[in-house]
Structure formats: C-alpha cells, structure tokens
Protein backbone atom coordinates (compact mmCIF):
# COMPACT_ATOMS: atom_id res chain seq x y z
CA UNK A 1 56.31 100.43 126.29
CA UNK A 2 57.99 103.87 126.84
CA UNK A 3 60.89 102.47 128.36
CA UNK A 4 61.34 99.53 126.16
CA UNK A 5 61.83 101.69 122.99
CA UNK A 6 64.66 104.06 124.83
CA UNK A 7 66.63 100.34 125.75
CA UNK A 8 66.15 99.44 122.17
CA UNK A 9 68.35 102.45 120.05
CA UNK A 10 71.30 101.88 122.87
CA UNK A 11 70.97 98.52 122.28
CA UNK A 12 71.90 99.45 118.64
CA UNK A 13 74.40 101.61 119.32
CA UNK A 14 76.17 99.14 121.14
CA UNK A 15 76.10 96.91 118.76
CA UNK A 16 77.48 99.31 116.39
CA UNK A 17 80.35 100.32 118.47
CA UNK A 18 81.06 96.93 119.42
CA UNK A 19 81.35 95.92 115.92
CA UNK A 20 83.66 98.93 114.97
CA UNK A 21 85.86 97.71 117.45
CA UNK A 22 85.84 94.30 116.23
CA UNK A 23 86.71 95.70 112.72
CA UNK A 24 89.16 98.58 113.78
CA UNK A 25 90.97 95.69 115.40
CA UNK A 26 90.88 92.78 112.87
CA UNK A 27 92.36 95.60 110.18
CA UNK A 28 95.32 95.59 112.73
CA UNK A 29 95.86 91.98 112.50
CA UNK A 30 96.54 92.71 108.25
CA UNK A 31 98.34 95.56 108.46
CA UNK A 32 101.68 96.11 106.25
CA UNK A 33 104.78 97.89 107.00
CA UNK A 34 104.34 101.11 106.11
CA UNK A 35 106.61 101.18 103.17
CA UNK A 36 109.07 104.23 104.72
CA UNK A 37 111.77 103.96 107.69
CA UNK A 38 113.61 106.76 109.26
CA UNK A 39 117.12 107.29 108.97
CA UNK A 40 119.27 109.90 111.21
CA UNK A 41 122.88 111.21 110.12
CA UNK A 42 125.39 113.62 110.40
CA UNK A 43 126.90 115.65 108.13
CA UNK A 44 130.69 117.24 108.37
CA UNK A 45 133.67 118.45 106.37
CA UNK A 46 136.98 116.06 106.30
CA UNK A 47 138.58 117.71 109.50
CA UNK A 48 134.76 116.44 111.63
CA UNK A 49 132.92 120.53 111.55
CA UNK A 50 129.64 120.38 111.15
CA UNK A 51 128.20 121.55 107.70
CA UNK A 52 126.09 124.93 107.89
CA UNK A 53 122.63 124.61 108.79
CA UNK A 54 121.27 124.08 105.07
CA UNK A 55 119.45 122.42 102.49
CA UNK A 56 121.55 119.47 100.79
CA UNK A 57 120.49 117.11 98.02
CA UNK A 58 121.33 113.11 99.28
CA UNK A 59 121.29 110.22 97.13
CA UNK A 60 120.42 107.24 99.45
CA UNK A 61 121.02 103.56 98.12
CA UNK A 62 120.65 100.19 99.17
CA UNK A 63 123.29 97.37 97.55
CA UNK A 64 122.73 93.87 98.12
CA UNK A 65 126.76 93.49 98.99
CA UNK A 66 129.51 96.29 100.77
CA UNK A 67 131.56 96.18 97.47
CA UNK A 68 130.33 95.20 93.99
CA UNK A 69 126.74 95.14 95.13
CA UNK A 70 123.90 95.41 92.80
CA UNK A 71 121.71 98.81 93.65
CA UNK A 72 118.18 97.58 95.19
CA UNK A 73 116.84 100.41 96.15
CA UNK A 74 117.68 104.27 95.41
CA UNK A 75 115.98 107.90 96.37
CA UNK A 76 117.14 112.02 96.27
CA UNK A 77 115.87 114.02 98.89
CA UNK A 78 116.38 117.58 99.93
CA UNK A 79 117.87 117.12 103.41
CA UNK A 80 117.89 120.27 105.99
CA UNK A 81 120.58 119.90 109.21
CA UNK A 82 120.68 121.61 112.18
CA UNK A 83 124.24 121.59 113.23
CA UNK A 84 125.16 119.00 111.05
CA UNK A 85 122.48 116.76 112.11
CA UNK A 86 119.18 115.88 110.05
CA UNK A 87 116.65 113.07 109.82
CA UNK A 88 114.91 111.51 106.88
CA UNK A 89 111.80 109.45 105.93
CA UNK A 90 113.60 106.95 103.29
CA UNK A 91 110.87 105.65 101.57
CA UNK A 92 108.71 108.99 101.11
CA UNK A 93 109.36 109.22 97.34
CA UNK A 94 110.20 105.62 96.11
CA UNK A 95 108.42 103.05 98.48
CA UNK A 96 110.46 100.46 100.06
CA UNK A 97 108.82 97.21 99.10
CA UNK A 98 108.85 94.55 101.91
CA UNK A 99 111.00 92.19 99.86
CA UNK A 100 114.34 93.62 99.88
CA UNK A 101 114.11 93.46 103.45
CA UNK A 102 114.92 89.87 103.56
CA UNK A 103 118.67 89.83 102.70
CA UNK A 104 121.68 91.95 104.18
CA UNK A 105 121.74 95.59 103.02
CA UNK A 106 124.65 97.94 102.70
CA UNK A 107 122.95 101.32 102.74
CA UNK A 108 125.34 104.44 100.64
CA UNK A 109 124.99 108.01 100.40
CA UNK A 110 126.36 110.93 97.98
CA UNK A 111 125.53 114.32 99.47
CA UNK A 112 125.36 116.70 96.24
CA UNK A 113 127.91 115.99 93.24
CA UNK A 114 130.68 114.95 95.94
CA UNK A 115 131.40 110.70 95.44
CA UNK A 116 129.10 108.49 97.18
CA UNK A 117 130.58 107.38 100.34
CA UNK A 118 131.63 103.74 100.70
CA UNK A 119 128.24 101.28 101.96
CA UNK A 120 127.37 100.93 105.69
CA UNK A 121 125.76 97.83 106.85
CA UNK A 122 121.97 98.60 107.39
CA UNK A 123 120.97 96.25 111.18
CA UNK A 124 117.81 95.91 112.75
CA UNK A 125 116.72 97.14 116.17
CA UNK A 126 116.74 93.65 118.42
CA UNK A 127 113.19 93.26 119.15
CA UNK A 128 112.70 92.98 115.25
CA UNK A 129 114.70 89.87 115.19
CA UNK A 130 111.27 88.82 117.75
CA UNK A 131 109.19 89.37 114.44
CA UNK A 132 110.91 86.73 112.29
CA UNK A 133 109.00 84.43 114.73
CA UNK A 134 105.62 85.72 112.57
CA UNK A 135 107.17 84.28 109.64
CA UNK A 136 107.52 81.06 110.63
CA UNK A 137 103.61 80.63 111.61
CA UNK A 138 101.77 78.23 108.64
CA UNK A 139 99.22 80.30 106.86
CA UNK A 140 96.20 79.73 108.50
CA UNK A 141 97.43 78.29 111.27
CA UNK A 142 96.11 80.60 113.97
CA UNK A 143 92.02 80.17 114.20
CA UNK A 144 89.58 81.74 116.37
CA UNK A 145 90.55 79.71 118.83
CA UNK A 146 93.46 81.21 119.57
CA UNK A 147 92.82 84.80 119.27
CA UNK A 148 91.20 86.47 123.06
CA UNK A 149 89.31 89.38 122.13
CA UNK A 150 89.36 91.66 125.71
CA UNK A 151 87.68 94.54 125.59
C-alpha cells in the first residue's frame, strides 16, 4: 500500500508536466508577430564622417509608394550611435499592425529638423518569402491528424 501511494503523486506530476507541455506548445502554434522589427543604420555628414557618438531624434515612416506615397506608418525615437552606427526597435512606441505588411513599403527617415531623406524600399529576409506558404493553408485545414507531437 506504501508503495502504491508514492507511484500515485508522480503519476500526477507527470500528468501535469505533460500537459504544460502540451499547452506551452499549442500557444506556439497561435502566436502573432510581435508587433516591432529591428532596423540598423548609419548616420554621416554629406562628405560620408560619421556623426559623433550621440543622442539624435529620427522620424521613421512607412509610404505605401517611393514618391507620392500615402504615410502608413510613422514613429520618433531617441536614437544613440556609436561611430555613426545605431540600431532600433521600430515598433516600440506605435505598434506595427500585421496588415501593412502585405503591400510594398518604402521606409523614410528625418534625423532632427534636417528634411526627411528620400524613401528606401523596405525587402524581406528570403526565408520569409517560405512563410507566405502559411497563408495559403484553408482555415482549418490542418487537423490532429497532421500535427506529430514528439516529445
């Protein structure tokens, strides 16, 4: 009897930590983009010098075309450099909702009260043109069938 009732609580606990597993995983499978990206520039005067190693105030904005765009998306951060090089979270004050995502974006930039620089084109890293494959899949179309839980 003594040994049965020491099997039974691991028994429990097993089945516990299975099952946060299961759930820890299945969140996964729902997860959104997080809203943010990170961006990575450099910063110099006309002649290509590196600005000093400061704090500058950067206007980042998304059009919808390279000239007479509409703005989609805009934000103001502080940005520090290190040798003319610094690295942003865009996305950190004003989330970037998954839906402007699906059409070209020219991404612009005014450092301070200088004129905002003429539009880049914004691409995608190549494995994320492998994702566009998820958004062809019906709703509902993958069952429990099809999903191999290995553990």
């Amino acid at each position: 009897m003594y040994v049965r009732f020491m099997r039974r609580p691991y028994a429990k606990l097993l089945g516990f930590a299975f099952l946060l597993v299961l759930q820890i995983w299945a969140s996964g499978l729902i997860a959104k983009p997080p809203g943010r990206m990170h961006y990575q520039g450099f910063l110099s005067d006309p002649t290509g010098v590196p600005v000093p190693d400061s704090t500058y105030s950067i206007k980042f904005t998304f059009y919808d075309a390279e000239t007479g765009g509409s703005s989609i998306w805009t934000e103001t951060q502080s940005v520090s450099t290190k040798s003319g090089y610094f690295s942003v979270l865009l996305g950190k004050i004003n989330a970037l909702a998954d839906s402007i995502f699906e059409d070209t974006l020219w991404l612009a930039l005014q450092i301070g009260t200088n004129p905002e620089m003429p539009p880049s084109l914004l691409a995608s890293v190549p494995y994320s043109h492998r994702a566009a494959v998820a958004d062809q899949v019906a709703q509902n179309s993958v069952g429990r069938e099809h999903i191999k839980l290995t553990i």
